[in-house]
C-alpha atoms as a PDB file:
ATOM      1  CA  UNK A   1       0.000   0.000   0.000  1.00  0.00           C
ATOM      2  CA  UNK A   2       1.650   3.097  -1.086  1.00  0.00           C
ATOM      3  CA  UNK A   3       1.120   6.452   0.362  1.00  0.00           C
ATOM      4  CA  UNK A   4      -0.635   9.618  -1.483  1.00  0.00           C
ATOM      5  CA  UNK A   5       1.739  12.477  -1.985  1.00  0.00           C
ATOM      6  CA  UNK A   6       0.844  15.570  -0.210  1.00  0.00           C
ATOM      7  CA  UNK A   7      -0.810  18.565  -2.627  1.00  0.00           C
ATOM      8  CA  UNK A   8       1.495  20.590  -3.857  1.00  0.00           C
ATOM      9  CA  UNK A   9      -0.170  23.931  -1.964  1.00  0.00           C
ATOM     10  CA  UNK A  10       0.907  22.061   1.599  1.00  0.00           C
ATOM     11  CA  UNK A  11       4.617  23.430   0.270  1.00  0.00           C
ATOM     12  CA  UNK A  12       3.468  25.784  -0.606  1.00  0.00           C
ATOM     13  CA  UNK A  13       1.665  26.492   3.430  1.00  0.00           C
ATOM     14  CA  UNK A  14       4.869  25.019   4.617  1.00  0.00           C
ATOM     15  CA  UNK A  15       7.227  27.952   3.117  1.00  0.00           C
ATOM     16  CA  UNK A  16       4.521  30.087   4.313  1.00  0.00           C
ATOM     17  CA  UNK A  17       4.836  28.935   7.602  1.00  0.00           C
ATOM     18  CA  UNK A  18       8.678  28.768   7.810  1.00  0.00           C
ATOM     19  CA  UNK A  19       9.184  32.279   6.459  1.00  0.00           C
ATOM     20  CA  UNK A  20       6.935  33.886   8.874  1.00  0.00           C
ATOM     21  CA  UNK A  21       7.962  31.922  12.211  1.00  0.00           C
ATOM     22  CA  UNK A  22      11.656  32.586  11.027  1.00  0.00           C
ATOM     23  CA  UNK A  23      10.922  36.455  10.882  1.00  0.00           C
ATOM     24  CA  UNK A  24       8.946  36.018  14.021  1.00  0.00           C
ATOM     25  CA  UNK A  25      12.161  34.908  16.176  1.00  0.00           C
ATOM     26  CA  UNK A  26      14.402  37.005  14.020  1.00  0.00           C
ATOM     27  CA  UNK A  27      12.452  40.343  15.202  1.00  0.00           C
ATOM     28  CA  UNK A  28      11.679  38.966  18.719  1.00  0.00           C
ATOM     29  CA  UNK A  29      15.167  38.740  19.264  1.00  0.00           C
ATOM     30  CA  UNK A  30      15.756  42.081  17.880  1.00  0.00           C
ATOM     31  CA  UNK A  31      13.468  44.348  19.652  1.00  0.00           C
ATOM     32  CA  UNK A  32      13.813  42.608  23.056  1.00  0.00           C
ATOM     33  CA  UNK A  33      17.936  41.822  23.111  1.00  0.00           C
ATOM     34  CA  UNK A  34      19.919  43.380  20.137  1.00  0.00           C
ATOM     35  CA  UNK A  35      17.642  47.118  19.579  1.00  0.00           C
ATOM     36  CA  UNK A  36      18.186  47.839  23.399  1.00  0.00           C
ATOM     37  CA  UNK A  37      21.629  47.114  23.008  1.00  0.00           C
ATOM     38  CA  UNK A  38      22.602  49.515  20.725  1.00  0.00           C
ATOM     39  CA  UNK A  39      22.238  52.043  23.260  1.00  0.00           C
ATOM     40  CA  UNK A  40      25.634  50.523  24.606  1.00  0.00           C
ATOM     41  CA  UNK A  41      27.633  50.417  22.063  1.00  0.00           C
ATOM     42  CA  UNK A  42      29.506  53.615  22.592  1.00  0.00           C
ATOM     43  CA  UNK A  43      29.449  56.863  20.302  1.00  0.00           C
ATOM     44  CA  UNK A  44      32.644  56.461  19.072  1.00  0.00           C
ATOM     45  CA  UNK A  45      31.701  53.427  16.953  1.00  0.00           C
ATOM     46  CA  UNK A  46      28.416  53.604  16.577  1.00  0.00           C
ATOM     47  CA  UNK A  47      27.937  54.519  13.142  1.00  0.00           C
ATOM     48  CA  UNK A  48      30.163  51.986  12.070  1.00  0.00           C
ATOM     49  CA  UNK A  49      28.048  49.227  13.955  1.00  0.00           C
ATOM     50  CA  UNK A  50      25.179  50.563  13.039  1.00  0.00           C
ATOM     51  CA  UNK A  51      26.415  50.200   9.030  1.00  0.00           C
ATOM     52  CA  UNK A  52      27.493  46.733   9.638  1.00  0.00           C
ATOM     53  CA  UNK A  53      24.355  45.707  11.278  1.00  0.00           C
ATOM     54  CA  UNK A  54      21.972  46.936   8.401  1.00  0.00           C
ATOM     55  CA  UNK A  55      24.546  45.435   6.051  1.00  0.00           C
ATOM     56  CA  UNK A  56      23.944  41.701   7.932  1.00  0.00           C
ATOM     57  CA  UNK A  57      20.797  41.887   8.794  1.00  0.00           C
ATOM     58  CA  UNK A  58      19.479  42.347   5.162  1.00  0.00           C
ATOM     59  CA  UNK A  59      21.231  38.857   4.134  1.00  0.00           C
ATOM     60  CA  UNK A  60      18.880  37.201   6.705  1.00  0.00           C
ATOM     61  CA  UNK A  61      15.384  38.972   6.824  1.00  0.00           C
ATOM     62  CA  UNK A  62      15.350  40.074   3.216  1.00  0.00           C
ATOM     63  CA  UNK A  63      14.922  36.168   1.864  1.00  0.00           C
ATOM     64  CA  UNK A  64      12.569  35.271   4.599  1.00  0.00           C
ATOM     65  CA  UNK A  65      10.412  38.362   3.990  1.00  0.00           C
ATOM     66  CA  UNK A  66      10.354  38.038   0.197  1.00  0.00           C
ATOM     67  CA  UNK A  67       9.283  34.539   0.629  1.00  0.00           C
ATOM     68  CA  UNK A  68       6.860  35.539   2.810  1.00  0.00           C
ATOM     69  CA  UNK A  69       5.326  38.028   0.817  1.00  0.00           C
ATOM     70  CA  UNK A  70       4.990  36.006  -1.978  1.00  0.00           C
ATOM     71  CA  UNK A  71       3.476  32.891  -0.417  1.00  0.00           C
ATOM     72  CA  UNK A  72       0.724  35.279   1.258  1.00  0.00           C
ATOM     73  CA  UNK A  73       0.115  36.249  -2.334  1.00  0.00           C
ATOM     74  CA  UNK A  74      -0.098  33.430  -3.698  1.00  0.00           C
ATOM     75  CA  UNK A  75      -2.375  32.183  -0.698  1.00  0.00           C
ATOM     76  CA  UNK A  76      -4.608  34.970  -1.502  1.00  0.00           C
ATOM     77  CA  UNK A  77      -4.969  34.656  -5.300  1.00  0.00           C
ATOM     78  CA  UNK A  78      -4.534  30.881  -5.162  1.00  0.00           C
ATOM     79  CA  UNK A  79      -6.552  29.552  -1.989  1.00  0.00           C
ATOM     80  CA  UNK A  80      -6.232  26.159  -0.405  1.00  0.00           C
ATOM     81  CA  UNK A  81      -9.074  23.826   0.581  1.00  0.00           C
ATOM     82  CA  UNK A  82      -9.784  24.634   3.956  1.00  0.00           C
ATOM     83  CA  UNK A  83      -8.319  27.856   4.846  1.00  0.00           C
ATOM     84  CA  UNK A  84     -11.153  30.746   4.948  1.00  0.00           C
ATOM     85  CA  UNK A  85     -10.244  33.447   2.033  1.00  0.00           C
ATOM     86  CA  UNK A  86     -10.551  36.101   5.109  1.00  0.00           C
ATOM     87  CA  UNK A  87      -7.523  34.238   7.071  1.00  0.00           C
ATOM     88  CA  UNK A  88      -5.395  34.522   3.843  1.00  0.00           C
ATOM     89  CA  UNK A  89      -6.037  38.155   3.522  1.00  0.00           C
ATOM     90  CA  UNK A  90      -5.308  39.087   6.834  1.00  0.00           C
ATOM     91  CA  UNK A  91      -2.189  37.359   6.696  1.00  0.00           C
ATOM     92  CA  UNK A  92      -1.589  39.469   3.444  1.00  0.00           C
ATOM     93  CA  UNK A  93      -2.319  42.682   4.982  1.00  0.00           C
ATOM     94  CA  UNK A  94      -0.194  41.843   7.995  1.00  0.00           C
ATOM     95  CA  UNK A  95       2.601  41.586   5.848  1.00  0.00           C
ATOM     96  CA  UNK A  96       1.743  45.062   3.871  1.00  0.00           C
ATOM     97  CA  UNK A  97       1.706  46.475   7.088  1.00  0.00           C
ATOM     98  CA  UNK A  98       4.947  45.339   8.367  1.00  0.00           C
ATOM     99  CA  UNK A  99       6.479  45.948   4.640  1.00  0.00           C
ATOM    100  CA  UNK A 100       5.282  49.541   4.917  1.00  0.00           C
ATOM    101  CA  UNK A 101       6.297  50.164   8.743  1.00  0.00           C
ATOM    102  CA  UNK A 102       9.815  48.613   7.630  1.00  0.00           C
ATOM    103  CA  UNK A 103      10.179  51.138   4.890  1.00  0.00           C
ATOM    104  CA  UNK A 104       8.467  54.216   6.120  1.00  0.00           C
ATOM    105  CA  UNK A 105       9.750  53.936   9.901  1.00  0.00           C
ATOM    106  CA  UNK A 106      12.623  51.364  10.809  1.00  0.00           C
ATOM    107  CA  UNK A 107      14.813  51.494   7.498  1.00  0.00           C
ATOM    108  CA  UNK A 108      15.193  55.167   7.467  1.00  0.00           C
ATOM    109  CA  UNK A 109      15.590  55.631  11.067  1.00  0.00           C
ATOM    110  CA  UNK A 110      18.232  52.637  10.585  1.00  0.00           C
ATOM    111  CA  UNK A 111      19.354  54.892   7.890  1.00  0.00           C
ATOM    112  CA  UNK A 112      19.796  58.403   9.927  1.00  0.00           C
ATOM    113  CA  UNK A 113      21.590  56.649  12.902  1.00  0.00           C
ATOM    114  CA  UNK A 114      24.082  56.027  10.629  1.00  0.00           C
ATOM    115  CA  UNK A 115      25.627  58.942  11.104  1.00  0.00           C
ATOM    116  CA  UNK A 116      25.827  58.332  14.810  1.00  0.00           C
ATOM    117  CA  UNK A 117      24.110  57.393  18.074  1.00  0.00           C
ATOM    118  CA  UNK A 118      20.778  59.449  18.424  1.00  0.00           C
ATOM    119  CA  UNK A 119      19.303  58.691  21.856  1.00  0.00           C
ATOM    120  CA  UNK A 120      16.063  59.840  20.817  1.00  0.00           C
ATOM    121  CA  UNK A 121      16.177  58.054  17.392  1.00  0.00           C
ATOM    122  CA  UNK A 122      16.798  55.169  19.138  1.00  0.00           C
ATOM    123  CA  UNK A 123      14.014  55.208  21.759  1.00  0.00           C
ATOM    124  CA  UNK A 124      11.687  56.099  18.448  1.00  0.00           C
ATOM    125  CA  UNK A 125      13.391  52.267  16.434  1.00  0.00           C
ATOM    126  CA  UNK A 126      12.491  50.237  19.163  1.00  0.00           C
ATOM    127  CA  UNK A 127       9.153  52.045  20.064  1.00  0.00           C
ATOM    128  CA  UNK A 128       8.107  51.634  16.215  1.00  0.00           C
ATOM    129  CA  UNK A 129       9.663  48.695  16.185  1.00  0.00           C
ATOM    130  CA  UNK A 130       7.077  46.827  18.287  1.00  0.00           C
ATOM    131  CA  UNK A 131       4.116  47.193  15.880  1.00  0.00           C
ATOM    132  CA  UNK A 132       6.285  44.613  13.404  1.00  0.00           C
ATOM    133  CA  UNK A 133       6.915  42.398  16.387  1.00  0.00           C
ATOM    134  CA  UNK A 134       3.209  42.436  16.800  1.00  0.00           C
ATOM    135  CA  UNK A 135       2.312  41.469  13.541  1.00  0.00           C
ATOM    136  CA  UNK A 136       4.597  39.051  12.988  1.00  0.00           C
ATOM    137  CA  UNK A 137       3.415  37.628  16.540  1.00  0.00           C
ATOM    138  CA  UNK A 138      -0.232  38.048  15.168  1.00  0.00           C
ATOM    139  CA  UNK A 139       0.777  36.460  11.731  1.00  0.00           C
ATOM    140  CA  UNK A 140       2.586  33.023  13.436  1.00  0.00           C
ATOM    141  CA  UNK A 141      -0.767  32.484  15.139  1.00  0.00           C
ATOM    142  CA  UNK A 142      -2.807  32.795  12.086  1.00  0.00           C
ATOM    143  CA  UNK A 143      -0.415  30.711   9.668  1.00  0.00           C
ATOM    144  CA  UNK A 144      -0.630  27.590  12.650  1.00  0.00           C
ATOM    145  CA  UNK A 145      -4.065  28.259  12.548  1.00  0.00           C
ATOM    146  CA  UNK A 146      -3.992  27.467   8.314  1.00  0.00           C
ATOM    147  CA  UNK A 147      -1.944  24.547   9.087  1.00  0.00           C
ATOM    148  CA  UNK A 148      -3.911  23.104  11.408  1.00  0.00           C
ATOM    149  CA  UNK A 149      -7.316  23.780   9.366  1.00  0.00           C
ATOM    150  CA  UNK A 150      -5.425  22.326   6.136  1.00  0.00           C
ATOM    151  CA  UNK A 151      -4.378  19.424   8.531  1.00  0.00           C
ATOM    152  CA  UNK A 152      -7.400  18.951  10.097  1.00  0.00           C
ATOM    153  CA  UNK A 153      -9.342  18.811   6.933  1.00  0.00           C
END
C-alpha cells in the first residue's frame, strides 16, 4: 500500500509557515535583546556598527520576507481547501503592514543613525519597532491556525 503524496499547496503552506515563524524569532530577538543594546555600544563606533548591522541583517530577513510576501500572495490569489479566504487576507495585509512600517519607519531611522548614536532616534526604532513584532506575533498564530485547518481537513 503506497502512500498519497501531499498537494502541492501544503509546500506551498509550509514555506509560508517557515518564512513567517523565522521572521517572528528574528524580530523577537531584535526588539527585546539586540535594539536595546545599541544604546551601549559607545558613540565612538556607533555609526560603524550601526552600518554593519543593516549590512547583515538584510542577508537574513530580506529572503525570509520576500518569501513571505509572496506565499501570502499566492495564498490569496490561489486559496487552499480549507483555509477561509478572510484568514489569507489578513495574513496578506499583515505583511503590507509590516512591509510599509519597515520602509516608512525602521529602514530610514536605521538609515539616519548612521551617522551616529541618536538617543532619541533610538528610543523612536524600538518604540516603532514593536508594531512589526506584533504582527509578525499576530501572523505566526494565524499561519498555525492554516496549518492546522489544512491538517485537520
Amino acid at each position: 500500500m503506497t502512500t498519497p503524496l501531499p498537494h502541492p499547496s501544503i509546500g506551498l503552506l509550509l514555506a509560508h509557515l517557515a518564512s513567517t515563524l523565522t521572521m517572528f524569532g528574528v524580530i523577537l530577538v531584535v526588539q527585546v535583546v539586540h535594539y536595546p543594546l545599541f544604546a551601549q555600544v559607545g558613540t565612538d563606533t556607533y555609526d560603524a556598527y550601526q552600518s554593519r548591522h543593516m549590512a547583515r541583517i538584510t542577508w537574513i530577513v530580506l529572503p525570509a520576507m520576500g518569501v513571505e510576501l509572496v506565499t501570502a500572495a499566492w495564498l490569496v490569489w490561489h486559496p487552499i481547501a480549507g483555509i477561509p479566504l478572510w484568514m489569507a487576507w489578513t495574513g496578506l495585509g499583515l505583511v503590507a503592514l509590516i512591509w510599509l512600517s519597515t520602509g516608512l519607519l525602521q529602514a530610514p531611522l536605521h538609515a539616519r543613525l548612521t551617522q551616529g548614536f541618536d538617543a532619541r532616534l533610538h528610543r523612536l526604532l524600538v518604540r516603532t519597532n514593536w508594531l512589526r513584532t506584533v504582527a509578525w506575533a499576530l501572523r505566526s498564530g494565524l499561519v498555525l491556525w492554516m496549518l492546522t485547518l489544512v491538517l485537520k481537513g
